[in-house]
PDB file of N, CA and C in Angstrom:
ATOM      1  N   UNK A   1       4.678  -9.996  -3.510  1.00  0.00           N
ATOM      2  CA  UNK A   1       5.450 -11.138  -3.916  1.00  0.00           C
ATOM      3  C   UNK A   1       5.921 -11.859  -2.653  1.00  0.00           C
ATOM      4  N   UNK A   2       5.841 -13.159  -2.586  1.00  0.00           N
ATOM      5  CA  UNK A   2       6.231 -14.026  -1.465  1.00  0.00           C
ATOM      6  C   UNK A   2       7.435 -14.531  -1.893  1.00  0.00           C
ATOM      7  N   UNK A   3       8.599 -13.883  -0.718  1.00  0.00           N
ATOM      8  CA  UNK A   3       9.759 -14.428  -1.391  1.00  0.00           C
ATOM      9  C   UNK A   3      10.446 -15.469  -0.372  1.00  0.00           C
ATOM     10  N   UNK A   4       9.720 -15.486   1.160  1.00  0.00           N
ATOM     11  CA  UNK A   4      10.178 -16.409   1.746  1.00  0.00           C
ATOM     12  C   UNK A   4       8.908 -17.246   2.854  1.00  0.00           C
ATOM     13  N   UNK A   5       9.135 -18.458   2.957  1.00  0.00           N
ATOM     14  CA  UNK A   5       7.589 -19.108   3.823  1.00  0.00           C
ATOM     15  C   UNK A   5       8.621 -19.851   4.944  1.00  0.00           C
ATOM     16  N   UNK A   6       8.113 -19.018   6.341  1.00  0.00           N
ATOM     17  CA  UNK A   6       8.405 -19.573   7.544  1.00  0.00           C
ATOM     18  C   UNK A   6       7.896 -20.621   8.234  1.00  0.00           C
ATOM     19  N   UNK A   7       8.284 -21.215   8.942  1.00  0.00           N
ATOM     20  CA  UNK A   7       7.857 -22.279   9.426  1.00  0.00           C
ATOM     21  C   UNK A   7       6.543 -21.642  10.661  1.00  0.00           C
ATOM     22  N   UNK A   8       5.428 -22.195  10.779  1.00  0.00           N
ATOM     23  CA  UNK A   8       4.491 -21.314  11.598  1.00  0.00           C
ATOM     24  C   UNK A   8       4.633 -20.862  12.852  1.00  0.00           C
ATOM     25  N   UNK A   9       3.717 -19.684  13.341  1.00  0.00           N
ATOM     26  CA  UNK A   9       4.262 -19.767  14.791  1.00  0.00           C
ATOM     27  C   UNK A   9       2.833 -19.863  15.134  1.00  0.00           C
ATOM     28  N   UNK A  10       2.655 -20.547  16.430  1.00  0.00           N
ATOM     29  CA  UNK A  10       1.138 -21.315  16.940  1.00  0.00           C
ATOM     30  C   UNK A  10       0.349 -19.998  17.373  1.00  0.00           C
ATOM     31  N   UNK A  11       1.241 -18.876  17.682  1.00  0.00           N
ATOM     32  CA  UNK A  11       0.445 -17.592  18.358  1.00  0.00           C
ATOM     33  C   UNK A  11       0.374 -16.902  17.589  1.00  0.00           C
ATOM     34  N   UNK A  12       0.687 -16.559  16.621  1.00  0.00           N
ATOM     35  CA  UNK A  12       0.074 -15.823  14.879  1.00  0.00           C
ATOM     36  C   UNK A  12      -1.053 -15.977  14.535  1.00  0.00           C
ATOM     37  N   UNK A  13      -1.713 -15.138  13.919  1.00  0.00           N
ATOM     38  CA  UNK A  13      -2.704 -15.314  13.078  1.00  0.00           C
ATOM     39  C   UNK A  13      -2.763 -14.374  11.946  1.00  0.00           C
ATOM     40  N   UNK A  14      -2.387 -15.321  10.974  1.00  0.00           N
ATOM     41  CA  UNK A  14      -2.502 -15.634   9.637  1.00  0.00           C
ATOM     42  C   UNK A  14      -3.192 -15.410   8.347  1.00  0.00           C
ATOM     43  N   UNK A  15      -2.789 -15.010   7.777  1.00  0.00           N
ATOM     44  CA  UNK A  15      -1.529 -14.300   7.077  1.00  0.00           C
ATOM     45  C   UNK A  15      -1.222 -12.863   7.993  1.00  0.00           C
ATOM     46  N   UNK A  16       0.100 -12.824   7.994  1.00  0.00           N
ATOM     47  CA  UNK A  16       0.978 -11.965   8.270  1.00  0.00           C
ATOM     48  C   UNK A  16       2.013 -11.332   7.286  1.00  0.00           C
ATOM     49  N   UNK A  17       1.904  -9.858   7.058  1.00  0.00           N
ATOM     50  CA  UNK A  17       3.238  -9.016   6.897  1.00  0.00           C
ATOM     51  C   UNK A  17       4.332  -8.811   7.504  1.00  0.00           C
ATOM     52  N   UNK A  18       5.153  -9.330   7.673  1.00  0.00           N
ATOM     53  CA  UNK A  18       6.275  -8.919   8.197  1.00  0.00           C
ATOM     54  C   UNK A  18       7.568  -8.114   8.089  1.00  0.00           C
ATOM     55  N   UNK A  19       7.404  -7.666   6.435  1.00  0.00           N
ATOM     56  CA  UNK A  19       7.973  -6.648   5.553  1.00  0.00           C
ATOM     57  C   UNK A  19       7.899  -6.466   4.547  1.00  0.00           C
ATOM     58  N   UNK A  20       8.046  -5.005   4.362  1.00  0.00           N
ATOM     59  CA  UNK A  20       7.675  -4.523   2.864  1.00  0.00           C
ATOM     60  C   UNK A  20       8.871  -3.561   2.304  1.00  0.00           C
ATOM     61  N   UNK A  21       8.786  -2.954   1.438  1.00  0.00           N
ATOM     62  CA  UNK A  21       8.918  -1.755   0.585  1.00  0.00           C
ATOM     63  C   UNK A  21       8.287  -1.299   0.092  1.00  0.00           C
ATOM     64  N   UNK A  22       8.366   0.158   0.698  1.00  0.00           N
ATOM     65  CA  UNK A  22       7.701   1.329   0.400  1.00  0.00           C
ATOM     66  C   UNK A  22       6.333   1.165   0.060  1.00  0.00           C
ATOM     67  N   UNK A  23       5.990   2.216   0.091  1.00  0.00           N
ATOM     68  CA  UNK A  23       3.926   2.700  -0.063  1.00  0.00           C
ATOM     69  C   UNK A  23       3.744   2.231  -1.224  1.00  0.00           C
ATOM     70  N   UNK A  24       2.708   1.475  -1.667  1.00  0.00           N
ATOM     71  CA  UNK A  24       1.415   1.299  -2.606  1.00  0.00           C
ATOM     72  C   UNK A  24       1.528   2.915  -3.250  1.00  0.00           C
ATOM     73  N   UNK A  25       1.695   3.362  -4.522  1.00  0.00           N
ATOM     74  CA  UNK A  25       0.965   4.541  -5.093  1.00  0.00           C
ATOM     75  C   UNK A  25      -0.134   4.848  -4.604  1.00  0.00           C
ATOM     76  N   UNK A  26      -0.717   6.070  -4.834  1.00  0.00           N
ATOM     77  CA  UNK A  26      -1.987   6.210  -4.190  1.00  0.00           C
ATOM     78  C   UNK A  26      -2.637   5.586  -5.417  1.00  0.00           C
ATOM     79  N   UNK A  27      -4.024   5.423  -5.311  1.00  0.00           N
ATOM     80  CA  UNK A  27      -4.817   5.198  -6.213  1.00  0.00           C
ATOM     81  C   UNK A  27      -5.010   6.399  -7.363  1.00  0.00           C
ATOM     82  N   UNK A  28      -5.807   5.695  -8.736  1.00  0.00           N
ATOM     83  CA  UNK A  28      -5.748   6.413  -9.447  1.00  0.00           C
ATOM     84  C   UNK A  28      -4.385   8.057  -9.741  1.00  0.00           C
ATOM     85  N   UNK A  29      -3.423   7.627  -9.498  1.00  0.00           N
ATOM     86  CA  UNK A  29      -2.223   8.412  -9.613  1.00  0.00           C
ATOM     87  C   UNK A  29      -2.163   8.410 -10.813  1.00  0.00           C
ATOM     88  N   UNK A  30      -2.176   8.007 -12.321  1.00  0.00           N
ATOM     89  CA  UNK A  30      -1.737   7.542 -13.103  1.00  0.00           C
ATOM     90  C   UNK A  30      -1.001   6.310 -13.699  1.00  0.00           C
ATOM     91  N   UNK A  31      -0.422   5.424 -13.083  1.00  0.00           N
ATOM     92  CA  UNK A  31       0.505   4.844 -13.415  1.00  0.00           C
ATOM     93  C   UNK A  31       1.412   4.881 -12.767  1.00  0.00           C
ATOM     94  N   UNK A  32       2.658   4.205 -13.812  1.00  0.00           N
ATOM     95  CA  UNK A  32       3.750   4.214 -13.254  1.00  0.00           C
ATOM     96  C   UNK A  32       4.641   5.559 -13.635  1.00  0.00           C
ATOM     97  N   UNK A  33       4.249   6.613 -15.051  1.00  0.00           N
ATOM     98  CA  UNK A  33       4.202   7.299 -15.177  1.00  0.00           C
ATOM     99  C   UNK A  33       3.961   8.846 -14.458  1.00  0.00           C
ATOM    100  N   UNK A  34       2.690   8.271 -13.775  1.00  0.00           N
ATOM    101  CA  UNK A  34       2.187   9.124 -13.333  1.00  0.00           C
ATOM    102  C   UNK A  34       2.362   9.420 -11.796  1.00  0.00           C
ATOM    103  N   UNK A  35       2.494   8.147 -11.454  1.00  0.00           N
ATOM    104  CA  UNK A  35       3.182   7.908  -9.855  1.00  0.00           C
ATOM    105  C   UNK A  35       4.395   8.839  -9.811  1.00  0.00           C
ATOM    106  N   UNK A  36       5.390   8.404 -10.578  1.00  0.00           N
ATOM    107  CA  UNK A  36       6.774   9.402 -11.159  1.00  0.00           C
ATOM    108  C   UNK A  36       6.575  10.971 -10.457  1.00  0.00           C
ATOM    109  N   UNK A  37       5.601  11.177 -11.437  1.00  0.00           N
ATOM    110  CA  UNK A  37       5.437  12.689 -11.480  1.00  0.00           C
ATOM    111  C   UNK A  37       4.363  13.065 -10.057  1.00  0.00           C
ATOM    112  N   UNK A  38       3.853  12.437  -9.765  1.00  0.00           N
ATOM    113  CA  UNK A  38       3.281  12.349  -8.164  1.00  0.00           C
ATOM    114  C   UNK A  38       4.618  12.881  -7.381  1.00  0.00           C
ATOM    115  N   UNK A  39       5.404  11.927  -6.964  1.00  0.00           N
ATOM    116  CA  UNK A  39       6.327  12.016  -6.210  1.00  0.00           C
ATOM    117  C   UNK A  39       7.561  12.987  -6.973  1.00  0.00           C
ATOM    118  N   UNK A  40       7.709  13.357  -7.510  1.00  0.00           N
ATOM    119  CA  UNK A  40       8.670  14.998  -8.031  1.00  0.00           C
ATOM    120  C   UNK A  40       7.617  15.514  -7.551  1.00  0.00           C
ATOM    121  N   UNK A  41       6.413  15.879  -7.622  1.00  0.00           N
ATOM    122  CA  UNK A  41       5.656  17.299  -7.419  1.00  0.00           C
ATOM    123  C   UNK A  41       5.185  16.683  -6.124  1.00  0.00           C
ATOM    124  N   UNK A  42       5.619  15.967  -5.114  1.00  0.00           N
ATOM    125  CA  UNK A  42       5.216  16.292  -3.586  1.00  0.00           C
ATOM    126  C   UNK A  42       6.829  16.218  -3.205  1.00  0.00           C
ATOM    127  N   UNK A  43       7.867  16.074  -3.605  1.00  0.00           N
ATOM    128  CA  UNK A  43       9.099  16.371  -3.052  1.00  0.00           C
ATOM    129  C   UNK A  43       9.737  17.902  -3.078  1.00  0.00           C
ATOM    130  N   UNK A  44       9.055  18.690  -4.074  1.00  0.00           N
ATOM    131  CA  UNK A  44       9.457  19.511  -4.851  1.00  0.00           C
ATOM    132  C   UNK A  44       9.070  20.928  -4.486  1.00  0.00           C
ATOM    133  N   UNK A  45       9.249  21.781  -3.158  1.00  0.00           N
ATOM    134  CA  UNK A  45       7.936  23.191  -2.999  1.00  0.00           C
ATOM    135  C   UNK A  45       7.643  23.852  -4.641  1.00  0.00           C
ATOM    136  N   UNK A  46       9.028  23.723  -5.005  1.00  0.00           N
ATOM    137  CA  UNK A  46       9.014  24.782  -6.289  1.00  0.00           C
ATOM    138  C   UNK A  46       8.286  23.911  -7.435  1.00  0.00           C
ATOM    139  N   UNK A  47       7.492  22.722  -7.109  1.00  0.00           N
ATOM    140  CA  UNK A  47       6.929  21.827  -8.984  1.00  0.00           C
ATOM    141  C   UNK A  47       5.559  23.009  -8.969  1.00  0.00           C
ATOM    142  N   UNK A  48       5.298  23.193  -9.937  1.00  0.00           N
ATOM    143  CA  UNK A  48       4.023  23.929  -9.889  1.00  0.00           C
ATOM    144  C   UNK A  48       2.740  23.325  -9.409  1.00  0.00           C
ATOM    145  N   UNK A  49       3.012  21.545  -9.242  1.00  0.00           N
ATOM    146  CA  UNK A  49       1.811  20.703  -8.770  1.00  0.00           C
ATOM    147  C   UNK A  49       1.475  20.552  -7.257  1.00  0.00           C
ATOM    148  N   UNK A  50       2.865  21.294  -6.601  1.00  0.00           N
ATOM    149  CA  UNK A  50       3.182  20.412  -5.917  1.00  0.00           C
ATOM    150  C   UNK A  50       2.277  20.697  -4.685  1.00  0.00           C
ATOM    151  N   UNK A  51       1.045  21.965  -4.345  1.00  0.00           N
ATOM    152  CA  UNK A  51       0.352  22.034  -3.564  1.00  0.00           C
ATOM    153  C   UNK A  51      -0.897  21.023  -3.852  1.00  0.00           C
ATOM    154  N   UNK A  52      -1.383  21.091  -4.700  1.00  0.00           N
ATOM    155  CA  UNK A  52      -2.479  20.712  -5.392  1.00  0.00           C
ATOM    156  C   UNK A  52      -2.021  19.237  -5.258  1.00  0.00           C
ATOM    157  N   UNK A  53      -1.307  18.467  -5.622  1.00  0.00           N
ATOM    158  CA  UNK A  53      -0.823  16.810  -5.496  1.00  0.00           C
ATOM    159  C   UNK A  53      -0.979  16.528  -3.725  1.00  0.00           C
ATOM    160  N   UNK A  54      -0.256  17.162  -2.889  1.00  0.00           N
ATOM    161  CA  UNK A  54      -0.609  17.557  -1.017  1.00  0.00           C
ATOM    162  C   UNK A  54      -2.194  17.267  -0.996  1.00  0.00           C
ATOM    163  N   UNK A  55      -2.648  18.247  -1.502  1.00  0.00           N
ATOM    164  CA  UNK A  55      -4.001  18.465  -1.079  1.00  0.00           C
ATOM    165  C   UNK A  55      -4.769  17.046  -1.778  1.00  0.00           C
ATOM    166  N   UNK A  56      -4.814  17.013  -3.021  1.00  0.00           N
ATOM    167  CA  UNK A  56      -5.063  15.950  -3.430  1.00  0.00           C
ATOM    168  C   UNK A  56      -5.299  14.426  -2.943  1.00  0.00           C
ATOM    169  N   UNK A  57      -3.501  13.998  -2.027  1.00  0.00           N
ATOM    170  CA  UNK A  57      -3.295  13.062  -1.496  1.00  0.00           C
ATOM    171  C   UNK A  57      -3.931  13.219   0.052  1.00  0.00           C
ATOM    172  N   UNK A  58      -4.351  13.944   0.387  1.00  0.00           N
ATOM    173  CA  UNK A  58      -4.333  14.112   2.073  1.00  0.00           C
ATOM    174  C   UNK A  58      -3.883  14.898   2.722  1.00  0.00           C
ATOM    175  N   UNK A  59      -3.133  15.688   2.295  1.00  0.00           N
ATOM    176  CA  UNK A  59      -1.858  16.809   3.041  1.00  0.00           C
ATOM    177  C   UNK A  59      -0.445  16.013   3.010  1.00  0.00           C
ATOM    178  N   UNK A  60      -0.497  14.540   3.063  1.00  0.00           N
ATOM    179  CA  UNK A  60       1.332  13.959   3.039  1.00  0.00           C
ATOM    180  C   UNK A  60       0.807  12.467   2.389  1.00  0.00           C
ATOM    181  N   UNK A  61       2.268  12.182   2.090  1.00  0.00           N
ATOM    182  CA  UNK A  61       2.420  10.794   1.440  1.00  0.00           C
ATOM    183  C   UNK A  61       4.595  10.379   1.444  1.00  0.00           C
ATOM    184  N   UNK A  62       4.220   9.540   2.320  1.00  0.00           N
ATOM    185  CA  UNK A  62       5.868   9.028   2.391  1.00  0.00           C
ATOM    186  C   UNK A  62       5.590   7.797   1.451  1.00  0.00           C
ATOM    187  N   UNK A  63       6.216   7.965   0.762  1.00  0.00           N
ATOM    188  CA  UNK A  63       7.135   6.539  -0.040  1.00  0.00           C
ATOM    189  C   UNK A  63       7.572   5.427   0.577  1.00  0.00           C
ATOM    190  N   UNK A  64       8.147   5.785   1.407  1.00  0.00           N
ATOM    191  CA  UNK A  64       9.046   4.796   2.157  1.00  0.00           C
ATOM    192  C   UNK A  64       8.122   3.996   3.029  1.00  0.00           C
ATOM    193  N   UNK A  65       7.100   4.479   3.601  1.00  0.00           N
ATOM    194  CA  UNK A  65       6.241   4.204   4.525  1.00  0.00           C
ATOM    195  C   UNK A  65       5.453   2.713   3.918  1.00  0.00           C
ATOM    196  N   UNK A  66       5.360   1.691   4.119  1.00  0.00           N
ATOM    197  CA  UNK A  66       4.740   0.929   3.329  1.00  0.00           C
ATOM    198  C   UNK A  66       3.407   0.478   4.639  1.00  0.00           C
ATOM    199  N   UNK A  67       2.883   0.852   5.625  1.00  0.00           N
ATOM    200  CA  UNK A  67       2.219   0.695   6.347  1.00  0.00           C
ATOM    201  C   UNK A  67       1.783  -0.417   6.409  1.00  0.00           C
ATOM    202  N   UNK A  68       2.500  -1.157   7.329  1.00  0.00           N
ATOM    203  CA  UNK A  68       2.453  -2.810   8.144  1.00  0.00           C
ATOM    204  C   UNK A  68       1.093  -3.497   8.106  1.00  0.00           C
ATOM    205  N   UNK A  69       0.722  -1.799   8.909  1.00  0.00           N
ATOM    206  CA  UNK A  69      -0.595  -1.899   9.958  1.00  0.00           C
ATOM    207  C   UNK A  69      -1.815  -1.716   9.544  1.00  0.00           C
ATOM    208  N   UNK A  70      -2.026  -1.307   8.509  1.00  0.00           N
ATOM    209  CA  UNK A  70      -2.979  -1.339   7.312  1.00  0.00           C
ATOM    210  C   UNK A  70      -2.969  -2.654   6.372  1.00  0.00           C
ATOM    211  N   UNK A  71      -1.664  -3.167   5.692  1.00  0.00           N
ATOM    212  CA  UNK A  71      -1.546  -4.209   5.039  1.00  0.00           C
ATOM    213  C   UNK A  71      -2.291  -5.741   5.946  1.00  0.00           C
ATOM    214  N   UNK A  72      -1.558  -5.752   7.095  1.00  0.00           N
ATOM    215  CA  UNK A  72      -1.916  -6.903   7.440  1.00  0.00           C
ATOM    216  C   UNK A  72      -3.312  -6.368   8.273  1.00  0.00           C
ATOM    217  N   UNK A  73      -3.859  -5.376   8.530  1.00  0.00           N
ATOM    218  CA  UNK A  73      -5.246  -5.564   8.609  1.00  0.00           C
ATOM    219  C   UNK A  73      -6.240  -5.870   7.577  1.00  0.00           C
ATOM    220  N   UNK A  74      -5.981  -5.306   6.348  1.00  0.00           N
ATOM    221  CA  UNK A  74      -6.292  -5.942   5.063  1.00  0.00           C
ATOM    222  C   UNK A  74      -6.379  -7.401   5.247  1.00  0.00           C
ATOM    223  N   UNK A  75      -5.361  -7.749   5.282  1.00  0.00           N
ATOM    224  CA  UNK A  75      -4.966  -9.231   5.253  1.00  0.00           C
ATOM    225  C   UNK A  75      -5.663  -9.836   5.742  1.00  0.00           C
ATOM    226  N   UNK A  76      -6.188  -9.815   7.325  1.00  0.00           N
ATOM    227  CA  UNK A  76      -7.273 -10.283   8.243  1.00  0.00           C
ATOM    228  C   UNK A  76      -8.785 -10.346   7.465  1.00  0.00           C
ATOM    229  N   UNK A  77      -9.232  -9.619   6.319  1.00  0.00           N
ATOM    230  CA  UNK A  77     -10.274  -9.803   6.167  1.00  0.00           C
ATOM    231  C   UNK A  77     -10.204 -10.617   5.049  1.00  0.00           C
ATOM    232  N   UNK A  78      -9.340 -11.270   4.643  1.00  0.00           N
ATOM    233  CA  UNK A  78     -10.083 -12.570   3.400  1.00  0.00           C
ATOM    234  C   UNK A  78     -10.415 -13.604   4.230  1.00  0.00           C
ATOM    235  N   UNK A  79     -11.293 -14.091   3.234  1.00  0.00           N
ATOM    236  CA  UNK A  79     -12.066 -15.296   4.051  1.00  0.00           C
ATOM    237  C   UNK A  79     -10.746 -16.314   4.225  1.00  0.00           C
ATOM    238  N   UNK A  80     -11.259 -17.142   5.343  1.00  0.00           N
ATOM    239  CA  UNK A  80     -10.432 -18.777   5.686  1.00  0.00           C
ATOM    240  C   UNK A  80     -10.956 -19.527   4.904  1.00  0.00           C
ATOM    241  N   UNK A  81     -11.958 -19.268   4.363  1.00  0.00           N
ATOM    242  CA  UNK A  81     -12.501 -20.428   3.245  1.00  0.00           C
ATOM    243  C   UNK A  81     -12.826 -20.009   1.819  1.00  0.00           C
ATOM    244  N   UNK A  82     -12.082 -19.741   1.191  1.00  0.00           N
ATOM    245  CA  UNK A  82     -12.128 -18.942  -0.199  1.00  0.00           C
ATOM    246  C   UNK A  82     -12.760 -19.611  -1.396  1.00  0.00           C
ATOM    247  N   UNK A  83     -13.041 -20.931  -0.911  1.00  0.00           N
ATOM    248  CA  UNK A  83     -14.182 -21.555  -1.770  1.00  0.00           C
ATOM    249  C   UNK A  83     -15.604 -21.110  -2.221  1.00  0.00           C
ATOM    250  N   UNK A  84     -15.712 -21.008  -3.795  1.00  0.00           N
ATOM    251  CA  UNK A  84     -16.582 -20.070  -4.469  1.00  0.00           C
ATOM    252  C   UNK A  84     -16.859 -18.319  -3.970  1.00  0.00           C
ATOM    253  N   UNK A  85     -15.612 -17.595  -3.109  1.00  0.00           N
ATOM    254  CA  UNK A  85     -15.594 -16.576  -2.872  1.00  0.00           C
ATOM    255  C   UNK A  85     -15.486 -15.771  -4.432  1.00  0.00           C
ATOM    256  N   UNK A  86     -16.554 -14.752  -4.762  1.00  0.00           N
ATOM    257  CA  UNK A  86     -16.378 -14.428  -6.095  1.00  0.00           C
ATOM    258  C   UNK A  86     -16.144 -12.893  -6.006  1.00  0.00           C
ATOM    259  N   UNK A  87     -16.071 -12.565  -4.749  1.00  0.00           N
ATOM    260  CA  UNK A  87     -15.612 -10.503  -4.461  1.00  0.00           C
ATOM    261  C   UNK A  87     -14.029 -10.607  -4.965  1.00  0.00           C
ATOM    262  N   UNK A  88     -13.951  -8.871  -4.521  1.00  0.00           N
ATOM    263  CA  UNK A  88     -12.770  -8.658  -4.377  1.00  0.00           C
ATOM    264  C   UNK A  88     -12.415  -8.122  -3.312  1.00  0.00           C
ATOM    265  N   UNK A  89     -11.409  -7.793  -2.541  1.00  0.00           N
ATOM    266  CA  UNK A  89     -10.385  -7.254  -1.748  1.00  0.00           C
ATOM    267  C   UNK A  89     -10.457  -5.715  -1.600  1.00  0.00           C
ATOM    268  N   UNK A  90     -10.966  -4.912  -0.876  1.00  0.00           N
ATOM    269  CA  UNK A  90     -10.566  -3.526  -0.274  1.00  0.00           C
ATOM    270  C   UNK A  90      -9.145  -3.476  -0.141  1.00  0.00           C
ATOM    271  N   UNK A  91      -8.565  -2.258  -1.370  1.00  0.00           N
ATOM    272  CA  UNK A  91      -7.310  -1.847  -0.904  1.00  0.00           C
ATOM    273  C   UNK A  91      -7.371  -0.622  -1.261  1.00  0.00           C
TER     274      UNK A  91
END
């Protein structure tokens, strides 16, 4: 969501992140449901999921982490000219 548009800066390149909240769910997690129960069973040693959800995800997953440096490298690859562009977006 774009909640604020700065005036440009000439040494940027565009589009830029400049802040977020927190991590993207992982993929295929379930939902919003299921995200839920993601994060109890990787906070949790004692959830019964909670090795198997680790392993699952990678070995870790912060919440909080909304990774800048991934987003706006994303960002760098849509086209400058999005005319009749008919893909989608790697995320």
């Amino acid at each position: 969501m774009v909640e604020k548009v700065l005036p440009a800066d000439p040494e940027a390149s565009y589009p830029v992140c400049i802040k977020a909240k927190r991590a993207c769910p992982p993929e295929d997690c379930g939902g919003v449901w299921g995200y839920q129960n993601f994060l109890d069973a990787i906070r949790s040693v004692d959830h019964p999921e909670h090795e198997e959800m680790l392993k699952w995800v990678g070995g870790s997953f912060d919440p909080e982490d909304a990774e800048l440096e991934e987003v706006n490298h994303l960002l760098k690859t849509i086209p400058h000219d999005t005319t009749g562009f008919e893909g989608s977006f790697p995320m």
